[in-house]
Protein backbone atom coordinates (compact mmCIF):
# COMPACT_ATOMS: atom_id res chain seq x y z
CA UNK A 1 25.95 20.96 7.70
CA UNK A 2 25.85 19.46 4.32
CA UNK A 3 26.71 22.00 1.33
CA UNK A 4 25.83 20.67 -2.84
CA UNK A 5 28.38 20.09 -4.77
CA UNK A 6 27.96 23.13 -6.98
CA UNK A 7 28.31 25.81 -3.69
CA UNK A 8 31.83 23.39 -2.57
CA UNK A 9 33.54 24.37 -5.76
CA UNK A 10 32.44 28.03 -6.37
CA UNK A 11 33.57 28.86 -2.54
CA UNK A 12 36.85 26.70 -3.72
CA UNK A 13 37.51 29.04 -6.09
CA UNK A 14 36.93 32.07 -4.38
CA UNK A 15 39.15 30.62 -1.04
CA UNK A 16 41.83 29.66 -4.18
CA UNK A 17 41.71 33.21 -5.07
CA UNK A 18 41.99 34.28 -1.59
CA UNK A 19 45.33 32.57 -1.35
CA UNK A 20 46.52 34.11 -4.96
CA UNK A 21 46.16 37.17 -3.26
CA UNK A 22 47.62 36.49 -0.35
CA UNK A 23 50.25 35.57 -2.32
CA UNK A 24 50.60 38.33 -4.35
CA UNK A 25 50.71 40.82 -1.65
CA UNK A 26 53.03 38.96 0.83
CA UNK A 27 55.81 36.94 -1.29
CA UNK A 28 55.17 39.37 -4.37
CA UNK A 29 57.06 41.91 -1.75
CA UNK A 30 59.59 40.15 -0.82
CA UNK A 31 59.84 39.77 -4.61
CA UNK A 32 59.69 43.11 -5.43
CA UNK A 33 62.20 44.15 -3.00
CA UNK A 34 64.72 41.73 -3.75
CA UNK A 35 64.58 42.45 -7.88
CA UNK A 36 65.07 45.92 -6.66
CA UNK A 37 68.28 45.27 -5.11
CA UNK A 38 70.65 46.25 -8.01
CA UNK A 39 69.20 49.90 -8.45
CA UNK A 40 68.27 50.76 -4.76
CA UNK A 41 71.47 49.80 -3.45
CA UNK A 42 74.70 51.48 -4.67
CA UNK A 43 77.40 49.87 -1.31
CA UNK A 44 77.61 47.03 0.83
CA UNK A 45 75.65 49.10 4.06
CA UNK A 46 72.64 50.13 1.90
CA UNK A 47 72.47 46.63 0.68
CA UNK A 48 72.71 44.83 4.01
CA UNK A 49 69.85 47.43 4.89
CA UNK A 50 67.45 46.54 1.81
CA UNK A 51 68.56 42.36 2.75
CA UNK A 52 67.03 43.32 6.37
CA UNK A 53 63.56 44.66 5.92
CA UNK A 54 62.36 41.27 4.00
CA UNK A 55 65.22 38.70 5.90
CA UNK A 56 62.55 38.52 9.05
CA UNK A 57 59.87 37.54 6.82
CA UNK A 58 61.00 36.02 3.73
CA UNK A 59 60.03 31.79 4.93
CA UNK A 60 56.88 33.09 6.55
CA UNK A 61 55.96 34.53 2.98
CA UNK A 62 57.08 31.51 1.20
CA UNK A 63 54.27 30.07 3.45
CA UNK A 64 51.71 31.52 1.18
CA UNK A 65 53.08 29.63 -1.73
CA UNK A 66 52.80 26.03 0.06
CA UNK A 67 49.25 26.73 1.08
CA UNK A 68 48.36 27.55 -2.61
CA UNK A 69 49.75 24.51 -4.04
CA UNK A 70 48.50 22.25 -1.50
CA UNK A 71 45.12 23.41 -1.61
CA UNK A 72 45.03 23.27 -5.65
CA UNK A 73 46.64 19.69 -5.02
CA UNK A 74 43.86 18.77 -2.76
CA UNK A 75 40.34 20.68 -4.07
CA UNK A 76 41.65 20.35 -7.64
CA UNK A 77 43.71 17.42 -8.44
CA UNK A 78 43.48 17.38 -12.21
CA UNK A 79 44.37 20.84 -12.16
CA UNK A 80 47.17 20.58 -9.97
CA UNK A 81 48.75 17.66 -12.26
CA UNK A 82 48.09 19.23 -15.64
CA UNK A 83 49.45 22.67 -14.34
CA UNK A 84 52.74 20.48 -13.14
CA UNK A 85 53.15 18.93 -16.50
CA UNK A 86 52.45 21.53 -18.76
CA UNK A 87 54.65 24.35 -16.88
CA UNK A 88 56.80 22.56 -15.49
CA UNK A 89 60.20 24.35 -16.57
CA UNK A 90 57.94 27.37 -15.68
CA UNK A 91 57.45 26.47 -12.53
CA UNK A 92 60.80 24.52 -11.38
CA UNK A 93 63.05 27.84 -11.85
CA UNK A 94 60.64 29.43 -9.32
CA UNK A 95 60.82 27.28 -6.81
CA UNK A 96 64.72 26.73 -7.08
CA UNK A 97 65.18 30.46 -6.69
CA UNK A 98 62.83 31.30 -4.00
CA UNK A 99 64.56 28.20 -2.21
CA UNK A 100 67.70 29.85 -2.52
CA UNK A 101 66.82 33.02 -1.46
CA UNK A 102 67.16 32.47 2.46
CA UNK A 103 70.64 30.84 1.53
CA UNK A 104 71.41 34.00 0.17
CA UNK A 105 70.32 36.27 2.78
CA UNK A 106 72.28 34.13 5.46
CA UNK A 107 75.45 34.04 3.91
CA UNK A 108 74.79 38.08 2.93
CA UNK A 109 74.23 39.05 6.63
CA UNK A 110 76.27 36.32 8.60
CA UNK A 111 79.58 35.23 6.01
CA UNK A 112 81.91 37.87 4.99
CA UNK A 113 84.35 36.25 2.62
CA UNK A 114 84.73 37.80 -0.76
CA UNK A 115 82.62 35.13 -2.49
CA UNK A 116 79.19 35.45 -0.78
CA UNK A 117 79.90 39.08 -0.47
CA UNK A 118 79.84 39.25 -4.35
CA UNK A 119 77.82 36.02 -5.39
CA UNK A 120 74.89 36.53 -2.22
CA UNK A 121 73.05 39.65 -3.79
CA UNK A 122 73.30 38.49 -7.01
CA UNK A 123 71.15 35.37 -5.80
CA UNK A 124 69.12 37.24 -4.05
CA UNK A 125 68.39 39.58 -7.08
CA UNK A 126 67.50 36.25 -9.04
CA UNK A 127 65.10 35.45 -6.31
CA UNK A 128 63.16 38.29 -7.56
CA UNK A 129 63.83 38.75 -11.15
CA UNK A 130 62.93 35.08 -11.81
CA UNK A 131 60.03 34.93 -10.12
CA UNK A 132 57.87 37.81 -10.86
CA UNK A 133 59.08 36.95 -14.86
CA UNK A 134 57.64 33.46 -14.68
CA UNK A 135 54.81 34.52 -13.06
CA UNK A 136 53.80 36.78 -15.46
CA UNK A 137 54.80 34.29 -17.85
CA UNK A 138 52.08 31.49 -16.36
CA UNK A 139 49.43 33.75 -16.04
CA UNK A 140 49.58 34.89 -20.01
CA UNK A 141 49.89 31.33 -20.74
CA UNK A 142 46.55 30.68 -18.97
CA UNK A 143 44.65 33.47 -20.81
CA UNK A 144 46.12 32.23 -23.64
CA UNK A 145 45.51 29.05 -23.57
CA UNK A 146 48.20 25.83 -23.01
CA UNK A 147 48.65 22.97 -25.43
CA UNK A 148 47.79 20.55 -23.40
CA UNK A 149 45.51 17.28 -24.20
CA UNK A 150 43.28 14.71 -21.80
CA UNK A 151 42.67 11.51 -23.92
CA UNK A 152 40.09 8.95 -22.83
CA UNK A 153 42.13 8.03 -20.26
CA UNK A 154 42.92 11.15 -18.68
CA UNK A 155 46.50 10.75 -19.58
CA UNK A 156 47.86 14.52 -19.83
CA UNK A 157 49.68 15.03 -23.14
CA UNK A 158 51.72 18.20 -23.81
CA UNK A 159 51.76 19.09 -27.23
CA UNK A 160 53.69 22.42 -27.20
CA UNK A 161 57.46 23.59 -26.39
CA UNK A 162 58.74 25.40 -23.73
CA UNK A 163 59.75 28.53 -25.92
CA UNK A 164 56.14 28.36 -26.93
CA UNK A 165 55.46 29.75 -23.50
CA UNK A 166 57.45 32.77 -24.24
CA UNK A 167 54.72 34.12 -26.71
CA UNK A 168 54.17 37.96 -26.98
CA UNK A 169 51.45 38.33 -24.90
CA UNK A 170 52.61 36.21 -21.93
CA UNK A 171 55.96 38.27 -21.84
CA UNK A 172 53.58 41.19 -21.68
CA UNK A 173 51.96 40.02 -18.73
CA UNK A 174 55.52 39.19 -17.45
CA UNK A 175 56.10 42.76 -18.10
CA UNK A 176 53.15 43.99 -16.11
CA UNK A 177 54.14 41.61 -13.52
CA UNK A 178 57.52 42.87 -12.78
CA UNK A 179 56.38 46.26 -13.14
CA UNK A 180 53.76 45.78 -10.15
CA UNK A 181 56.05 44.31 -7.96
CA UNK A 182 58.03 46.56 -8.29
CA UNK A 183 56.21 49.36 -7.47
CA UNK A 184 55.12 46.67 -4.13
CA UNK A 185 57.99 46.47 -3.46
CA UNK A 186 59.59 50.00 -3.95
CA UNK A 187 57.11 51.95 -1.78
CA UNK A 188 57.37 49.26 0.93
CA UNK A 189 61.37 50.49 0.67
CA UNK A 190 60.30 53.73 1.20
CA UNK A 191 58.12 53.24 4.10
CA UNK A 192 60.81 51.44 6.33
CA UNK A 193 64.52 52.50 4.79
CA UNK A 194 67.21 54.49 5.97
CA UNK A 195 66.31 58.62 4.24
CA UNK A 196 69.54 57.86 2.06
CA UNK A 197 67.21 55.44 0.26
CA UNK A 198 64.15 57.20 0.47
CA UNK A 199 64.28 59.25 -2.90
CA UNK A 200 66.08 56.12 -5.10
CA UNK A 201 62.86 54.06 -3.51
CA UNK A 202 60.48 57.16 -4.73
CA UNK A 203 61.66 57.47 -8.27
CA UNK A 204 61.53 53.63 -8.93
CA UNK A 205 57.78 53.82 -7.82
CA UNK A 206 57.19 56.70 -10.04
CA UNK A 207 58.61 55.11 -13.15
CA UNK A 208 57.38 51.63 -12.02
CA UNK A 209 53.80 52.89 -11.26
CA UNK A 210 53.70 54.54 -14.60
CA UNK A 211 55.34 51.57 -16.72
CA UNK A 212 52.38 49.18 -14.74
CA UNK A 213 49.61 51.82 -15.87
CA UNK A 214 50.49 51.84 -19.33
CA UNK A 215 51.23 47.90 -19.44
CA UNK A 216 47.91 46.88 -18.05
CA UNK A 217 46.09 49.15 -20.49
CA UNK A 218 47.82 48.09 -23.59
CA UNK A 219 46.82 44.58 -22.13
CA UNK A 220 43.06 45.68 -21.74
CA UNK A 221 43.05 46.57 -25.24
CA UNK A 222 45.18 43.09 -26.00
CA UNK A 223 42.63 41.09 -24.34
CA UNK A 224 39.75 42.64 -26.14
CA UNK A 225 41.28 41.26 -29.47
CA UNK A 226 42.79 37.97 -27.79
CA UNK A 227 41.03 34.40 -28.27
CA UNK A 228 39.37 33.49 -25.26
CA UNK A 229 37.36 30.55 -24.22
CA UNK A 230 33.22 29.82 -23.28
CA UNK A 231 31.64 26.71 -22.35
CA UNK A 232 29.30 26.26 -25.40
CA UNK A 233 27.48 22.97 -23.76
CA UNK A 234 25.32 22.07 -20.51
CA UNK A 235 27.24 23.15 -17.76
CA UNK A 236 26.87 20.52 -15.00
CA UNK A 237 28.11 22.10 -11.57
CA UNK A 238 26.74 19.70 -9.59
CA UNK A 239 27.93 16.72 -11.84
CA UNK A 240 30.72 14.28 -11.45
CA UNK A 241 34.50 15.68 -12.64
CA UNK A 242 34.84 14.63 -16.12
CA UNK A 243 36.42 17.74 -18.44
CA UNK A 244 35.62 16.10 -20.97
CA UNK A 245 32.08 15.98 -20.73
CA UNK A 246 31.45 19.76 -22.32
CA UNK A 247 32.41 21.38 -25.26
CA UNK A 248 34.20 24.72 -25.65
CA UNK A 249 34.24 27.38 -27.92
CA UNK A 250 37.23 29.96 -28.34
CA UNK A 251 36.31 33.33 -30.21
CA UNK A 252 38.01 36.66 -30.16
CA UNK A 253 37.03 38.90 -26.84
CA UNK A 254 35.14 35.95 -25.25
CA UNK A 255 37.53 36.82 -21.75
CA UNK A 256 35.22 39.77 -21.95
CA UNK A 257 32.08 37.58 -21.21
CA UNK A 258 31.77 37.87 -17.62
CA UNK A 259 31.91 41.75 -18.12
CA UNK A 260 29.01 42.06 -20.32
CA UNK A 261 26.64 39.89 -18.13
CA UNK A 262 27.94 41.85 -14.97
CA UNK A 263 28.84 45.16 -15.58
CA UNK A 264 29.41 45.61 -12.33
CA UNK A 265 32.86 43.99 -12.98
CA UNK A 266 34.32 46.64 -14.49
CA UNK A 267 34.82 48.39 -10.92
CA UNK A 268 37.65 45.71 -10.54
CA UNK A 269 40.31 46.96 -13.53
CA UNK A 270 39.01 50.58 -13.23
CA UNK A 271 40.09 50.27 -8.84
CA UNK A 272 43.60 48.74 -10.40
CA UNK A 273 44.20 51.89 -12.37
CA UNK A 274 42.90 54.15 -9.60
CA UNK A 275 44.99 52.22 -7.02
CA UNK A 276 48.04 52.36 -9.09
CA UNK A 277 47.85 55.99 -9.78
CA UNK A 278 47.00 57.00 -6.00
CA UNK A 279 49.92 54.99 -4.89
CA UNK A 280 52.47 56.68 -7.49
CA UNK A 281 50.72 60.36 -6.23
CA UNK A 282 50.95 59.24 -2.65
CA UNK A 283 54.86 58.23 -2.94
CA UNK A 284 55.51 61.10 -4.73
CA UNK A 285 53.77 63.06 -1.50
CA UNK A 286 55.92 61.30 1.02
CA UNK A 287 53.14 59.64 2.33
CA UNK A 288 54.84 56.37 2.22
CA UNK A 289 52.12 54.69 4.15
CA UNK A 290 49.32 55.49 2.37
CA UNK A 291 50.76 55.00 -0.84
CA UNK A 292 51.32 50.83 0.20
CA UNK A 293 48.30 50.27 0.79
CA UNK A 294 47.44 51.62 -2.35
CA UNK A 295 49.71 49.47 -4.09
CA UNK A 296 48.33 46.29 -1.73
CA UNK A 297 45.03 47.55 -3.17
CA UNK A 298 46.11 47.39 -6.78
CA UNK A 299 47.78 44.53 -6.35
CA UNK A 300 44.62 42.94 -5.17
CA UNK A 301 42.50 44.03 -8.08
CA UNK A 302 44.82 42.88 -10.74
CA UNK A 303 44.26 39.29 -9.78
CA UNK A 304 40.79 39.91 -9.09
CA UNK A 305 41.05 40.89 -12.61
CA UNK A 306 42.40 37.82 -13.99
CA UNK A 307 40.31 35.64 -11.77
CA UNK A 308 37.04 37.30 -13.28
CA UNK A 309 38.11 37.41 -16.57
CA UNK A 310 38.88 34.08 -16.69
CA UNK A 311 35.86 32.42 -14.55
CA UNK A 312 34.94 29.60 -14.27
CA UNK A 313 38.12 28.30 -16.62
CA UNK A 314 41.18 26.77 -14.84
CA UNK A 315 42.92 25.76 -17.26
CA UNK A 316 42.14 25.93 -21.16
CA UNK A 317 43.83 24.37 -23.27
CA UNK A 318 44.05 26.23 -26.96
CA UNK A 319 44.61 22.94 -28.92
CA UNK A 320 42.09 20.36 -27.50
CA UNK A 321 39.54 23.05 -26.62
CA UNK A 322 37.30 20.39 -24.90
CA UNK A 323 39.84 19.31 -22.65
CA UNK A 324 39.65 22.65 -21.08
CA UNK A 325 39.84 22.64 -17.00
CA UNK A 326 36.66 24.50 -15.69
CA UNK A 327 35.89 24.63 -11.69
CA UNK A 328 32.77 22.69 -12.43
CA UNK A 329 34.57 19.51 -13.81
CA UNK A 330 37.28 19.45 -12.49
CA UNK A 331 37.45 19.19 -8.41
CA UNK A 332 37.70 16.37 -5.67
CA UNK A 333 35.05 14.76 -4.24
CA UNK A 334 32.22 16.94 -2.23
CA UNK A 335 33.52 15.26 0.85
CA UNK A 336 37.38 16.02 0.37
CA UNK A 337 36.25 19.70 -0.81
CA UNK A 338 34.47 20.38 2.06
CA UNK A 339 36.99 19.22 4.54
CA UNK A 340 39.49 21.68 2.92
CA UNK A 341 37.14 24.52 2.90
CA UNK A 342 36.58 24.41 6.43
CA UNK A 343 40.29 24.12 6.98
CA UNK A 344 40.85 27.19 5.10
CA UNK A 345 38.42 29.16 6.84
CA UNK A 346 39.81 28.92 10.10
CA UNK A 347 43.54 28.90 8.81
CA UNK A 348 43.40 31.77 5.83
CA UNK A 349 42.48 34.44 8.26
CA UNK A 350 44.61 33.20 10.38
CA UNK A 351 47.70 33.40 8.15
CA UNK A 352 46.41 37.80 6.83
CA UNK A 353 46.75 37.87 10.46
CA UNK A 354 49.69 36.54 11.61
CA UNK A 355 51.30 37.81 8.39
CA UNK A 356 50.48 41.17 9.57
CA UNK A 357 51.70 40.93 12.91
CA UNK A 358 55.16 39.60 11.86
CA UNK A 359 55.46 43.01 9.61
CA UNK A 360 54.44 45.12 12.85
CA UNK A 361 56.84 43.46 14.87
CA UNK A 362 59.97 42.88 12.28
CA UNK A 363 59.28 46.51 10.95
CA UNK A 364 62.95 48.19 11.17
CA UNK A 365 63.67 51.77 12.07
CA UNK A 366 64.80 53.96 9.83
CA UNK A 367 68.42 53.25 9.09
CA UNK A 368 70.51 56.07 9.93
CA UNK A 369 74.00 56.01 7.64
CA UNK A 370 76.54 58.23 8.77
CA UNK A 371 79.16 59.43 6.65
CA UNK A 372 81.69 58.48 8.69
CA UNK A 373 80.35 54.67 8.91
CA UNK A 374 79.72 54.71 4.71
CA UNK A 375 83.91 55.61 4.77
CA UNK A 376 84.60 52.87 7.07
């Protein structure tokens, strides 16, 4: 079955988005969890506890992470390469510290000299922190825009700094970031930790849930003011890649565009707010399960949120506007897209599913401390 060209890279987009979520909800708990590690844990037991409930699952998640890059390698080459340049001491801190976290949670659960004992969960903390910061910290950077240039040639040129990166409203969205995963990852806590743990875990995703709620809307009302981008010329979706065969405009509140042709859209922030505040009422309830998969939910619709907002923009670049990186001009070839598509068909459910099942069957049971063993 053949499928145009134009179809291949709007389902490419929405399997890419697919894997952002995935991502989201199964590393961004692991991350959530281990950023939480300083203020859930107060002694060595509760901390080799909090280490165990992501340990089982912590490479299987990092899974998620591969699959995204490769596939934006493969379906959208000058996307992968520009994002690699242009972020690249974004992106490099990442990667070192989620590489380092199953170091850490080895030597935490298997070594007990002094020096891992002390150093481990301070890695492991990183592993988190870092992370969901520079996350937050690409994704402003994206709505923002990234200096970035394609000459004639397609030679990438970076005209910015890295500390341009750390603008205001990117270390919002790093804000909201952390403050999501957090809540992720504190009612997750407080679905599978020992009782000890259970009200610590329930008044970080109070706090947490409230700090995301009032985040997100002060960036709704951001974003409304903030430059965004529009593809001013022909658009060619079934043409050959070549981003610089359009022209863009940037204008305040353009990111709203998509909204005011589809109204519909709105459903997707509104469900983030709704999820948010459900999960915070459901922890608060003790209904621990309940209350994650609100927060899965939420979690879902903010990227759905970005990913709509932004659509059909990759990339923009806020200095050579026309340069911008759109899902229409910049893909691989019909035949390379479609042999990833049908890949990821079979193997994205695949992966919801088998993450799922490794959850189920790692799930601890509540960890019963004594007060005899917290003397010991």
């Amino acid at each position: 079955m053949t499928i145009d060209l134009e179809a291949l890279r709007l389902l490419g987009w929405v399997m890419l988005g697919v894997m952002v979520i995935g991502l989201a909800l199964f590393e961004g708990l692991s991350i959530g969890v281990t950023l939480l590690l300083p203020v859930l844990s107060i002694d060595n037991i509760q901390r080799h506890h909090v280490s165990k409930l992501i340990a089982p699952v912590s490479l299987g998640n990092l899974a998620w992470l591969v699959v995204t890059l490769t596939v934006l390698f493969a379906a959208w080459p000058i996307a992968y390469a520009v994002c690699l340049a242009s972020l690249y001491w974004l992106i490099l801190p990442i990667l070192l510290t989620l590489l380092c976290r199953p170091l850490a949670l080895y030597f935490l659960s298997t070594c007990d000299q002094p020096f891992w004992q002390k150093y481990a969960p301070k890695l492991l903390t990183a592993s988190g922190v870092v992370p969901a910061v520079l996350f937050g910290l690409i994704v402003g950077n994206l709505l923002k825009g990234i200096p970035f240039h394609l000459d004639s040639d397609m030679r990438i040129l970076f005209l910015g700094d890295v500390w341009g990166l750390f603008n205001l409203f990117s270390l919002l969205v790093a804000a909201i970031c952390v403050a999501l995963l957090a809540l992720h990852g504190a009612v997750y806590v407080q679905l599978n930790a020992d009782a000890d743990l259970v009200p610590r875990a329930k008044a970080i995703s109070l706090r947490a849930g409230v700090l995301f709620v009032v985040l997100f809307a002060m960036a709704g009302l951001w974003i409304m003011h903030l430059e965004g981008y529009h593809i001013s010329s022909e658009i060619l979706s079934n043409g050959p890649s070549n981003p610089l065969a359009k022209f863009v405009k940037r204008g305040e509140g353009l990111w709203l565009d998509n909204y005011e042709h589809l109204p519909m859209l709105w459903c997707v922030p509104i469900l983030a707010f709704v999820a948010a505040i459900t999960s915070i009422t459901l922890s608060v309830q003790d209904k621990a399960y309940w209350a994650m998969l609100a927060s899965s939910l939420c979690v879902t619709m903010v990227v759905l949120t970005w990913g709509a907002s932004m659509f059909p923009f990759l990339l923009p670049s806020n200095i050579s506007l026309n340069s911008s990186l759109a899902i229409w001009d910049s893909s691989a070839s019909q035949l390379t897209l479609q042999a990833v598509e049908w890949l990821a068909l079979f193997a994205l459910p695949l992966m919801f599913i088998v993450g799922r099942w490794v959850f189920r069957l790692f799930a601890p049971q509540p960890f019963r401390v004594t007060i005899a063993e917290s003397d010991a």
